[in-house]
PDB file of N, CA and C in Angstrom:
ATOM      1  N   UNK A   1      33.805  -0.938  92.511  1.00  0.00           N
ATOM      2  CA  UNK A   1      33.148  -0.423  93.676  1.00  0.00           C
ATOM      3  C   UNK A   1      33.170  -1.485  94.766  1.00  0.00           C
ATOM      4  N   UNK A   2      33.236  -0.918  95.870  1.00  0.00           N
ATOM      5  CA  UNK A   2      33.594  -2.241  96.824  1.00  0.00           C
ATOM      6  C   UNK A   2      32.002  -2.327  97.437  1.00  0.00           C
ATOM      7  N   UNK A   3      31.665  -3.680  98.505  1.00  0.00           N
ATOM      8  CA  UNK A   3      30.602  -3.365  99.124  1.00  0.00           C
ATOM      9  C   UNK A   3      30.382  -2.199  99.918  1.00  0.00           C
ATOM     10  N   UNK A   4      31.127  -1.487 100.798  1.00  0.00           N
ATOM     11  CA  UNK A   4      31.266  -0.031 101.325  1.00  0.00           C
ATOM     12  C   UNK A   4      30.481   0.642 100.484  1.00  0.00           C
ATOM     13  N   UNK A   5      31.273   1.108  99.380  1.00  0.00           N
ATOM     14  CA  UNK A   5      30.407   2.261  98.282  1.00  0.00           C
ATOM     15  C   UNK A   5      29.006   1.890  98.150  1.00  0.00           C
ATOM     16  N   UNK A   6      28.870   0.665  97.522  1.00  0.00           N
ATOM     17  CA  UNK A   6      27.420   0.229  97.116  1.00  0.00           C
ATOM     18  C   UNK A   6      26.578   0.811  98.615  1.00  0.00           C
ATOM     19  N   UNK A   7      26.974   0.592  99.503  1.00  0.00           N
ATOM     20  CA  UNK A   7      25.756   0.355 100.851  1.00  0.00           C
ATOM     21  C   UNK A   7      25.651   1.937 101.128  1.00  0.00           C
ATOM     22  N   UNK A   8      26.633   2.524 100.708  1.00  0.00           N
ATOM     23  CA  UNK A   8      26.998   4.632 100.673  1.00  0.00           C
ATOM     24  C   UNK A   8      26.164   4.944 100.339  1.00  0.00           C
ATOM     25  N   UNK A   9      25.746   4.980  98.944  1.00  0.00           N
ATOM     26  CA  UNK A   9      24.858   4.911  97.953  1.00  0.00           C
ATOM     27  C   UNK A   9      23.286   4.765  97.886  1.00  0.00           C
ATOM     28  N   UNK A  10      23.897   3.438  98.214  1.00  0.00           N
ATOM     29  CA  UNK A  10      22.064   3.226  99.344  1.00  0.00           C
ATOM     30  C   UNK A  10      21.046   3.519 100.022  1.00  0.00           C
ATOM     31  N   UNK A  11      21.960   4.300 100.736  1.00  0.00           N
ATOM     32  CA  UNK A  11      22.066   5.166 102.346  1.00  0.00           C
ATOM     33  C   UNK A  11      21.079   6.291 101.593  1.00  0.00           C
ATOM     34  N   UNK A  12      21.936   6.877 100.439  1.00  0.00           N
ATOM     35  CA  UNK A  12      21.931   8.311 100.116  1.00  0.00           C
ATOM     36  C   UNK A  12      20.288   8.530  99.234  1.00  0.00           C
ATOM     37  N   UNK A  13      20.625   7.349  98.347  1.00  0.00           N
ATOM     38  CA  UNK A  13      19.224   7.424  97.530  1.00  0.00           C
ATOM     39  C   UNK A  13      18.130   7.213  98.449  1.00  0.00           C
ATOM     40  N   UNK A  14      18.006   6.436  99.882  1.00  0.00           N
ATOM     41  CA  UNK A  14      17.253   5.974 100.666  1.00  0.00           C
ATOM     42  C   UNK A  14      17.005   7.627 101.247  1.00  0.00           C
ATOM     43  N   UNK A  15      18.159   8.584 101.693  1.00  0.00           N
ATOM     44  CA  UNK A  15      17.448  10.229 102.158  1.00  0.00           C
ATOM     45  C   UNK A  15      17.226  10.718 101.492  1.00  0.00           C
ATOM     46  N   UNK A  16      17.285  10.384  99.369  1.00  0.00           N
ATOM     47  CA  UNK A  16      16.734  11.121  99.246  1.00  0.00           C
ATOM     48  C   UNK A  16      15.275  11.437  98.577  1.00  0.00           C
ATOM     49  N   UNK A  17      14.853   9.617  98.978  1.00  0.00           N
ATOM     50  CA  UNK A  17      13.508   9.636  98.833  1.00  0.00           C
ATOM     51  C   UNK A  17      12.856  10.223 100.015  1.00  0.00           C
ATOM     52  N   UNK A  18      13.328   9.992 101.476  1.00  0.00           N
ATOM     53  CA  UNK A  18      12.149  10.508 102.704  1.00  0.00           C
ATOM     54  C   UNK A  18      12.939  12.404 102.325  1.00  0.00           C
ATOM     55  N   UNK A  19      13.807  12.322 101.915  1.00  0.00           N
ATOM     56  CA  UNK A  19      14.009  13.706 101.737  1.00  0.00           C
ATOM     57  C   UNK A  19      12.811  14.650 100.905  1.00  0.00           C
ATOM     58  N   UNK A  20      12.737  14.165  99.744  1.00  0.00           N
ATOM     59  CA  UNK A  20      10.978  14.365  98.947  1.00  0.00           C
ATOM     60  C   UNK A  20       9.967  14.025  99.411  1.00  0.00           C
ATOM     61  N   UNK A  21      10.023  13.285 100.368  1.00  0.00           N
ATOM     62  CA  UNK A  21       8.559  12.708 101.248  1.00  0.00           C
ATOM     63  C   UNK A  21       8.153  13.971 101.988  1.00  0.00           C
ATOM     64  N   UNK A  22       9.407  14.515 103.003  1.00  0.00           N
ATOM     65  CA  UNK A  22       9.065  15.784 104.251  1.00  0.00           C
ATOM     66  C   UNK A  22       8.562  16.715 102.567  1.00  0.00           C
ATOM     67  N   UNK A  23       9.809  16.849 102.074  1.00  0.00           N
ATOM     68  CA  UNK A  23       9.278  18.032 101.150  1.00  0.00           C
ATOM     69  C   UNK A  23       8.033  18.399 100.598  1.00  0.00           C
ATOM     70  N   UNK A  24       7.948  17.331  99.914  1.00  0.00           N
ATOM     71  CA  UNK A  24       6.143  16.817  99.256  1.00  0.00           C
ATOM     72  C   UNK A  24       4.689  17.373 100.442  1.00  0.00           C
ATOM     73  N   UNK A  25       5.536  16.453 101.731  1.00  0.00           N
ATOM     74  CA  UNK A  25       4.479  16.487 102.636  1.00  0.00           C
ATOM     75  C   UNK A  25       3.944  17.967 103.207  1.00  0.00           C
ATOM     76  N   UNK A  26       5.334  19.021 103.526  1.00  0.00           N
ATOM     77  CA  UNK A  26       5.841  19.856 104.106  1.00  0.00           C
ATOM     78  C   UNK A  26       4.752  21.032 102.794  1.00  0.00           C
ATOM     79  N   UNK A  27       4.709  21.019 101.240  1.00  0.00           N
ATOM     80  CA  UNK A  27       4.273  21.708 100.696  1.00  0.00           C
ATOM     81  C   UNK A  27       2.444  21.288 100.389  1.00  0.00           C
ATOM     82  N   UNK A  28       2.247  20.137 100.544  1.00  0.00           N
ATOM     83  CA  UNK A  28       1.168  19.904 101.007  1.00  0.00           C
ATOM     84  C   UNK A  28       0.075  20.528 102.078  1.00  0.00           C
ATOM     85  N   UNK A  29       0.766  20.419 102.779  1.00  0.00           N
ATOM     86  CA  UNK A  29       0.516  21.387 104.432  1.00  0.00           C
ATOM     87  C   UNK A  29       0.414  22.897 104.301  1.00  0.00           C
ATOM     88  N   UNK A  30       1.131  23.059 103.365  1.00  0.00           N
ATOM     89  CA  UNK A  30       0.916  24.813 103.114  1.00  0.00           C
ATOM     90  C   UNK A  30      -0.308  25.303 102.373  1.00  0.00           C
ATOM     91  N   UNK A  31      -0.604  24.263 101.547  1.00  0.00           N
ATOM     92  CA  UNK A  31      -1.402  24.607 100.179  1.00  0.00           C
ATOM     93  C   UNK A  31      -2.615  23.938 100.871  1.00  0.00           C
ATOM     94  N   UNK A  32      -2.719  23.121 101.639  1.00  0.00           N
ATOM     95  CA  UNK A  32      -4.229  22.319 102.184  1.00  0.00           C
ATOM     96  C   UNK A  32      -4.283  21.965 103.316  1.00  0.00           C
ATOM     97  N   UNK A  33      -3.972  22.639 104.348  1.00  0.00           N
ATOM     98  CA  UNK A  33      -3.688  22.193 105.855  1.00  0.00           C
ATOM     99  C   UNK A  33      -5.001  21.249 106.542  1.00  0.00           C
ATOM    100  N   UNK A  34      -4.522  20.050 106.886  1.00  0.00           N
ATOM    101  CA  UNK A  34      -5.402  19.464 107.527  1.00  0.00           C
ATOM    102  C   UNK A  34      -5.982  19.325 108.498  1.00  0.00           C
ATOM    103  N   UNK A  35      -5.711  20.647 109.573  1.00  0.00           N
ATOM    104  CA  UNK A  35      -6.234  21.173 110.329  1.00  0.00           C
ATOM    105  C   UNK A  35      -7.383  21.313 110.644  1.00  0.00           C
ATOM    106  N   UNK A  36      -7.469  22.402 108.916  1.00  0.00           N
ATOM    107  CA  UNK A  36      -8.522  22.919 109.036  1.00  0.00           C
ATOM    108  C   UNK A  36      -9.447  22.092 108.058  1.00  0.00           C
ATOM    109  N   UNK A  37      -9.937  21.226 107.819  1.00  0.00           N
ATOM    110  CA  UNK A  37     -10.342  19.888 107.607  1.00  0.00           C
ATOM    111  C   UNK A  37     -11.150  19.355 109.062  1.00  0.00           C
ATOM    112  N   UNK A  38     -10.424  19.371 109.740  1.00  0.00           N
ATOM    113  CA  UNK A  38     -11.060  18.948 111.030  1.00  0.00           C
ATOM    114  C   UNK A  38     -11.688  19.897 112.067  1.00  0.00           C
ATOM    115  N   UNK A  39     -11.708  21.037 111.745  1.00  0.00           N
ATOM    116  CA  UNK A  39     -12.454  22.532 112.612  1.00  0.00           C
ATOM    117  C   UNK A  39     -14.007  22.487 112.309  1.00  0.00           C
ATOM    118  N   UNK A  40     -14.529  22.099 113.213  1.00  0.00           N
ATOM    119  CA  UNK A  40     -15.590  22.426 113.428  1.00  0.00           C
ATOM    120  C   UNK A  40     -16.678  23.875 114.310  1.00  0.00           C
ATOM    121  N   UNK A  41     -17.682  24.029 114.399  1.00  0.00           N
ATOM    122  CA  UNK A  41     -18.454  24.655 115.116  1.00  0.00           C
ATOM    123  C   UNK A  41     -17.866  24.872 116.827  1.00  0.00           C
ATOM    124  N   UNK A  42     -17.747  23.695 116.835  1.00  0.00           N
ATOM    125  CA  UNK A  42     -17.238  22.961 118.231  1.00  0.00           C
ATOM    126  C   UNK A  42     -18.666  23.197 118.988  1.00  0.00           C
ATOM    127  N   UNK A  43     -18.321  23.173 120.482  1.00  0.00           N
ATOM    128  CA  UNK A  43     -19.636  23.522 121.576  1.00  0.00           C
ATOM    129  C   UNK A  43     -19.897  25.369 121.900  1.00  0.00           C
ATOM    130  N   UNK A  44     -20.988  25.143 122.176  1.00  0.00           N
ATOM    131  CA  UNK A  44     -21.431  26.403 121.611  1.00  0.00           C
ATOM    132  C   UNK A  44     -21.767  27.262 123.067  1.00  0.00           C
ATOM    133  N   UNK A  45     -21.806  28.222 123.603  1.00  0.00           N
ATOM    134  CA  UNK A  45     -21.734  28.812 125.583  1.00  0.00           C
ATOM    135  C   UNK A  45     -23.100  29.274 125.463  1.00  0.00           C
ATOM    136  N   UNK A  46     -23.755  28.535 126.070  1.00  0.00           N
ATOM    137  CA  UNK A  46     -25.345  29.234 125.834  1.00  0.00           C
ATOM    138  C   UNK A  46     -25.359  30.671 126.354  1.00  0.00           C
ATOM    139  N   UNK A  47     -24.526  31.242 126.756  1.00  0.00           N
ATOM    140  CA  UNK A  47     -24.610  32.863 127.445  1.00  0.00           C
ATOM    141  C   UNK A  47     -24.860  33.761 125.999  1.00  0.00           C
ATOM    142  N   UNK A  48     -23.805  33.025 124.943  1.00  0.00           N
ATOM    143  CA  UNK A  48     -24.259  33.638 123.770  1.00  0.00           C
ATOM    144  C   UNK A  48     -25.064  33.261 122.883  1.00  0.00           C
ATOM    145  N   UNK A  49     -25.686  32.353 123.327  1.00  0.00           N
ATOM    146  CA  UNK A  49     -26.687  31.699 122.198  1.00  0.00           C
ATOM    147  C   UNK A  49     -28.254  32.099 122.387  1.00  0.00           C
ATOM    148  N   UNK A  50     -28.440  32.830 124.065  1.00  0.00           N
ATOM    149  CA  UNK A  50     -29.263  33.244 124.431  1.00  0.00           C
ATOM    150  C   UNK A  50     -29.370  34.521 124.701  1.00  0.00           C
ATOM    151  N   UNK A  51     -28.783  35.103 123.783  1.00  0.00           N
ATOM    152  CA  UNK A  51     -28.736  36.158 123.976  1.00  0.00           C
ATOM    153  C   UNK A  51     -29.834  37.183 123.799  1.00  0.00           C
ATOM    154  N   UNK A  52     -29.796  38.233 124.796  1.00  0.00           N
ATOM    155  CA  UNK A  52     -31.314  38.996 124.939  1.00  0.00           C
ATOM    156  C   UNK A  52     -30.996  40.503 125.058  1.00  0.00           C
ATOM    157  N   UNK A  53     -31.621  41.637 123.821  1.00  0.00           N
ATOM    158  CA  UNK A  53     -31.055  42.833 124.214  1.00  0.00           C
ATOM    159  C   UNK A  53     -31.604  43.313 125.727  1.00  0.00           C
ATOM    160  N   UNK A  54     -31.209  44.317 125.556  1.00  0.00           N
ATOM    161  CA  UNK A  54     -31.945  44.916 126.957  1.00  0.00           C
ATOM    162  C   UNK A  54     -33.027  45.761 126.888  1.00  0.00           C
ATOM    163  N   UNK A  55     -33.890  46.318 125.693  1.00  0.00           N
ATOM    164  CA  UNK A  55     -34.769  47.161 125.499  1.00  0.00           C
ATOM    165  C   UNK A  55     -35.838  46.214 124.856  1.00  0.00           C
ATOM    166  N   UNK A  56     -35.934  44.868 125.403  1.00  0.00           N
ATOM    167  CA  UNK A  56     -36.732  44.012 125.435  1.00  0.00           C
ATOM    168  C   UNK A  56     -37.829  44.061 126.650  1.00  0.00           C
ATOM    169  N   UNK A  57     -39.205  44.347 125.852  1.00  0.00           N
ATOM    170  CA  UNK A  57     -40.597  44.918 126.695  1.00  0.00           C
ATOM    171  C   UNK A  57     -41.800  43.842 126.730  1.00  0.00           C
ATOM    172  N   UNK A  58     -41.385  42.932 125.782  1.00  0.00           N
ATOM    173  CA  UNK A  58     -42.968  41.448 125.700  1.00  0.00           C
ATOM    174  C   UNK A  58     -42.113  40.706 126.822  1.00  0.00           C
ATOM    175  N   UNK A  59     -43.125  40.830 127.944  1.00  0.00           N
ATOM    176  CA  UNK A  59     -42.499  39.278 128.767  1.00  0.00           C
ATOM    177  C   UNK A  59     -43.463  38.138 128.625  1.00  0.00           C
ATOM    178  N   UNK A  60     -44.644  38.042 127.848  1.00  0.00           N
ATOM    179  CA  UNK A  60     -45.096  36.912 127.479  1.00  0.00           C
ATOM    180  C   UNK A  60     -44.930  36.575 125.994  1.00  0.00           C
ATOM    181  N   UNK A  61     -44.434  35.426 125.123  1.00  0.00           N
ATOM    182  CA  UNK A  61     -44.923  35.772 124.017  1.00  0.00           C
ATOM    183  C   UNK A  61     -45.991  34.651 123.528  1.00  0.00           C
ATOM    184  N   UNK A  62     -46.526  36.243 122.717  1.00  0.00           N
ATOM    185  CA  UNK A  62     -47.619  35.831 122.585  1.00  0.00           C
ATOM    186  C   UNK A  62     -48.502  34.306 121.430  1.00  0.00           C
ATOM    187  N   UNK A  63     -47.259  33.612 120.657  1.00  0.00           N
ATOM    188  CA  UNK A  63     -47.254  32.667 119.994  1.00  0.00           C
ATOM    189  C   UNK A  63     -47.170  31.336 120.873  1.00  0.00           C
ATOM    190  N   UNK A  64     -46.202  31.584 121.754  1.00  0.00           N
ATOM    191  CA  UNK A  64     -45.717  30.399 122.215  1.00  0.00           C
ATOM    192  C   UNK A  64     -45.971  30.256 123.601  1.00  0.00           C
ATOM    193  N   UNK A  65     -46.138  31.544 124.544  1.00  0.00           N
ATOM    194  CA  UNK A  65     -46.260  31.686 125.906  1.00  0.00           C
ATOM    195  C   UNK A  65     -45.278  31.341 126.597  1.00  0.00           C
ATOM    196  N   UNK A  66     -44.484  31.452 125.904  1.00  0.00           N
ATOM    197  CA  UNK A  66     -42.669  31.478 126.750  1.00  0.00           C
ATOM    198  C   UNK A  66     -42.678  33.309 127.568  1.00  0.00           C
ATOM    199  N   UNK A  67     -42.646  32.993 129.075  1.00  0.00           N
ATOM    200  CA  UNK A  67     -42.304  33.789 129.107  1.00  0.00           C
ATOM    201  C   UNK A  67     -40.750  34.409 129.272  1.00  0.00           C
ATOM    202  N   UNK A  68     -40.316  35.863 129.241  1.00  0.00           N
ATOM    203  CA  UNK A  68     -39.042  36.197 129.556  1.00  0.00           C
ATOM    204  C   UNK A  68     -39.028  37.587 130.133  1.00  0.00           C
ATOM    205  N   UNK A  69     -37.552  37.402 131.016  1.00  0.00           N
ATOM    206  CA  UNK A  69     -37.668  38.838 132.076  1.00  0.00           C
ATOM    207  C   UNK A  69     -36.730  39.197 132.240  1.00  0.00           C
ATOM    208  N   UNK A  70     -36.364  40.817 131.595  1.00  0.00           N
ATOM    209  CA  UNK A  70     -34.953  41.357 131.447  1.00  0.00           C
ATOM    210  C   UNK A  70     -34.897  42.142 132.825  1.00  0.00           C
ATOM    211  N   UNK A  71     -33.450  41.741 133.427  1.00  0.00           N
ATOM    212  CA  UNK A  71     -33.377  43.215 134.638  1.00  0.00           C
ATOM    213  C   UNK A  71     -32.093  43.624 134.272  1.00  0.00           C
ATOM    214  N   UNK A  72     -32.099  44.969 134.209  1.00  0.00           N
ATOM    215  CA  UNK A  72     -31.083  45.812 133.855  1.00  0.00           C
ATOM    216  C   UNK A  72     -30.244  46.049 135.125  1.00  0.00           C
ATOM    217  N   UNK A  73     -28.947  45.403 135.234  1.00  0.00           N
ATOM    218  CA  UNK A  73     -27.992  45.550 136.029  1.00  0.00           C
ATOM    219  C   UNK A  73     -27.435  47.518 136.045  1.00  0.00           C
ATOM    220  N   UNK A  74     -26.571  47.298 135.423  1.00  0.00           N
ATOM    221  CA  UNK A  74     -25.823  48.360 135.374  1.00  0.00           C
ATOM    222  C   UNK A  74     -25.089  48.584 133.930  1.00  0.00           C
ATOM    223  N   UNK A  75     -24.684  50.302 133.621  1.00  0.00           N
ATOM    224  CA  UNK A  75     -23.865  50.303 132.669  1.00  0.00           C
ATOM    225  C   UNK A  75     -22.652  50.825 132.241  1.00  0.00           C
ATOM    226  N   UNK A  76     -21.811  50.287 131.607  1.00  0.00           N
ATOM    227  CA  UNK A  76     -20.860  50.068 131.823  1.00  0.00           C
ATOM    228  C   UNK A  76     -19.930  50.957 130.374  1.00  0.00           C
ATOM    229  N   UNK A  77     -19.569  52.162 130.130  1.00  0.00           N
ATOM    230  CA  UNK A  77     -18.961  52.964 129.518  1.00  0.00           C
ATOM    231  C   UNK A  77     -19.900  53.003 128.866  1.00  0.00           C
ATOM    232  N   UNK A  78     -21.133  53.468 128.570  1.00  0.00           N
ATOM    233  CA  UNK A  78     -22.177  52.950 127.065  1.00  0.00           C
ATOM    234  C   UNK A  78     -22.602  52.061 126.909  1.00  0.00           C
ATOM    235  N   UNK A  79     -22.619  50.904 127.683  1.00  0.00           N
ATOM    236  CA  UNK A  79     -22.897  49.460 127.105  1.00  0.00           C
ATOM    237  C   UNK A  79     -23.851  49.266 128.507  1.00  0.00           C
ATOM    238  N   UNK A  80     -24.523  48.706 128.397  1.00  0.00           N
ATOM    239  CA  UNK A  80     -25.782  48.097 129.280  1.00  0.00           C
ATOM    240  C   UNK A  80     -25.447  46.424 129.594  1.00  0.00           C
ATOM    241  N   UNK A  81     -25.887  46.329 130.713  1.00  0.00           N
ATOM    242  CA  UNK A  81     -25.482  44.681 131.228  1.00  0.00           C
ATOM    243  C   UNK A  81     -26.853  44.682 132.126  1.00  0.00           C
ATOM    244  N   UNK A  82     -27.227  43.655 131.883  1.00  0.00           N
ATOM    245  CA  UNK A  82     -28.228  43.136 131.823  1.00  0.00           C
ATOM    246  C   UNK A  82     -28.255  41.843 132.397  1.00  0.00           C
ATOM    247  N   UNK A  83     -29.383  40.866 133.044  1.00  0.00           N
ATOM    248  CA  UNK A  83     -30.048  39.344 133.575  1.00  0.00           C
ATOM    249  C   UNK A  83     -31.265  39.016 132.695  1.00  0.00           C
ATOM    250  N   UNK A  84     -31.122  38.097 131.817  1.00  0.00           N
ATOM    251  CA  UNK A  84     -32.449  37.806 131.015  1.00  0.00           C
ATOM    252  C   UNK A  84     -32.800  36.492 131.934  1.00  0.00           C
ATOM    253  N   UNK A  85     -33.876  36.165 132.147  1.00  0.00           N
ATOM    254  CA  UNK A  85     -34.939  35.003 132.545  1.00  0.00           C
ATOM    255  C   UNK A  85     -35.487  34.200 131.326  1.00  0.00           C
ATOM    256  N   UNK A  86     -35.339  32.868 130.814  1.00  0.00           N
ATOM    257  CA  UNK A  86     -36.146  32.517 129.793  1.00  0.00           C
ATOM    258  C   UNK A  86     -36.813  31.175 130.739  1.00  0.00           C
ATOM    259  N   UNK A  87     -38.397  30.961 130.316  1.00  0.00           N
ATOM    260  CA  UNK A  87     -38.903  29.844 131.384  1.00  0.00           C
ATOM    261  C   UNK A  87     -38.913  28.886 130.667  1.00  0.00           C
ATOM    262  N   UNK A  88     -39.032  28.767 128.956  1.00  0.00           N
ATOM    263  CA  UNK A  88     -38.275  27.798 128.587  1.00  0.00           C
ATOM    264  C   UNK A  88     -39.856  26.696 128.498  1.00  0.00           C
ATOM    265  N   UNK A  89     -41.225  27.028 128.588  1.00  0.00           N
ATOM    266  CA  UNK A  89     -42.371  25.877 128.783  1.00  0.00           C
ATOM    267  C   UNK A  89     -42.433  25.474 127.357  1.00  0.00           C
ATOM    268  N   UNK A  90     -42.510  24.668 127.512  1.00  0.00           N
ATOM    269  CA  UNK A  90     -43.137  23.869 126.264  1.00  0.00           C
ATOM    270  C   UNK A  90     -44.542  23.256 125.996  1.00  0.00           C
ATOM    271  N   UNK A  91     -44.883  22.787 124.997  1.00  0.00           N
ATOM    272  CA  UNK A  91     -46.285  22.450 124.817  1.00  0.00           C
ATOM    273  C   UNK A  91     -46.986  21.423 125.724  1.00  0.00           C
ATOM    274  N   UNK A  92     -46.023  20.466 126.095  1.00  0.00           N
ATOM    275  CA  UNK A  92     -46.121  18.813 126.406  1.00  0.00           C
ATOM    276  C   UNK A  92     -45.941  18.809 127.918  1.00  0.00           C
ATOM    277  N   UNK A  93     -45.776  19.888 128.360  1.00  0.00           N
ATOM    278  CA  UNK A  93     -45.304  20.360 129.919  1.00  0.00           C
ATOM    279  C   UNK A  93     -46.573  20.973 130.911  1.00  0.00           C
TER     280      UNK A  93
END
């Protein structure tokens, strides 16, 4: 075998370890994506976090004295749209 061949050789066994590396890695990714590992909740749109039906009638309540105040916009195929008010007082306020 001359030096040529030997360094051929080399070459070859050298692709076809990163060759099993993508592979390995590549079936890894299918079976446990690390994506989703890192997905969280994320940030949250207070439009939906405050959300208020519209056939809401206590505007004081009566535990906490928060008050709140629905005005009924308009509706829209069946669906009601609505402005909620929350005042949001707290004890310490």
């Amino acid at each position: 075998m001359t030096y040529h061949a030997k360094g051929f050789s080399s070459i070859r066994k050298r692709a076809r370890y990163i060759a099993a590396f993508f592979a390995l890695n590549l079936l890894f990714e299918i079976v446990a994506p690390l994506k989703l590992l890192a997905l969280t909740g994320g940030p949250s749109q207070p439009e939906a976090t405050s959300f208020e039906p519209v056939g809401t009638t206590d505007m004081v309540d009566l535990f906490s004295g928060d008050f709140t105040y629905n005005i009924p916009l308009f509706d829209i195929g069946g669906y009601p749209v609505n402005i909620s008010y929350h005042a949001g007082v707290s004890m310490d306020q």
